[in-house]
N, C-alpha and C. Protein backbone atom coordinates (compact mmCIF):
# COMPACT_ATOMS: atom_id res chain seq x y z
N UNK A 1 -4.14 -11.54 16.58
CA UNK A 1 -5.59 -11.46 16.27
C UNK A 1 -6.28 -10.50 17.22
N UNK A 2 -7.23 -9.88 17.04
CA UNK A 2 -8.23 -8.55 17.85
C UNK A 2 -9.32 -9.20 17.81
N UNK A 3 -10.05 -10.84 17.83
CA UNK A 3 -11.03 -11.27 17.84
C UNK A 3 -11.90 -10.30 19.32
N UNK A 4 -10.65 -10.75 19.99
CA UNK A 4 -10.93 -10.01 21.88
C UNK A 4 -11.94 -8.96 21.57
N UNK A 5 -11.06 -8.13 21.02
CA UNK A 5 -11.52 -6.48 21.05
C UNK A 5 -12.52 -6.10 20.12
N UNK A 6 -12.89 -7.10 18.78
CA UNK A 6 -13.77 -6.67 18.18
C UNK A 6 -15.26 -7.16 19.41
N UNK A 7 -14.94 -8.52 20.01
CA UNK A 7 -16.14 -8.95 21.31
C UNK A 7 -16.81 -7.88 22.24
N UNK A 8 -15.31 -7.34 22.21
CA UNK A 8 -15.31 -6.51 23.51
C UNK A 8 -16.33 -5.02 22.94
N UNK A 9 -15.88 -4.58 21.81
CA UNK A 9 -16.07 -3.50 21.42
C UNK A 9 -18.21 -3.91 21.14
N UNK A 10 -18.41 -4.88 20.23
CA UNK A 10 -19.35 -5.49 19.86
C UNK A 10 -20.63 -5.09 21.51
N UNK A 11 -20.11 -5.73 22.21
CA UNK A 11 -20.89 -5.49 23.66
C UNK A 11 -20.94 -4.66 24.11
N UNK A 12 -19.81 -3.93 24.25
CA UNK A 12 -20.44 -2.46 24.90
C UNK A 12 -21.29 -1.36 24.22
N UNK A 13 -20.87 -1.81 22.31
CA UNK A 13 -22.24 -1.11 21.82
C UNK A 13 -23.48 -1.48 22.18
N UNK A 14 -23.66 -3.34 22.27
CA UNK A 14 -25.31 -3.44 22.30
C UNK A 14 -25.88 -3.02 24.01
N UNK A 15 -24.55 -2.84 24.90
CA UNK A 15 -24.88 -2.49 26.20
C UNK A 15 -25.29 -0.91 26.10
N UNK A 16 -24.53 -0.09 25.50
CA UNK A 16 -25.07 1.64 25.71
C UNK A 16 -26.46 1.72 24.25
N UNK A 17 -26.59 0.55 23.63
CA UNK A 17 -28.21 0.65 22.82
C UNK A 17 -29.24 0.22 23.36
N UNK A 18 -28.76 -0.99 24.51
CA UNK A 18 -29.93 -1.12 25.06
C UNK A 18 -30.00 -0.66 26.55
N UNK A 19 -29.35 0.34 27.20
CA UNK A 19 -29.10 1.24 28.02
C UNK A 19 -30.49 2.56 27.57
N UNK A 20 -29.69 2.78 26.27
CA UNK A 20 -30.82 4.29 25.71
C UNK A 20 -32.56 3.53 25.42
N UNK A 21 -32.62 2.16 25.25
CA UNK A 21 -34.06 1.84 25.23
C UNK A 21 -34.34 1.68 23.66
């Protein structure tokens, strides 16, 4: 299962969207 990596992946998008504001 990639549950991990879809988490993983999931957060660091909403971290570099709410990084740009």
């Amino acid at each position: 299962s990639s549950l991990v990596i879809c988490i993983v992946s999931v957060t660091s998008a909403l971290d570099s969207y709410g990084e740009k504001g």
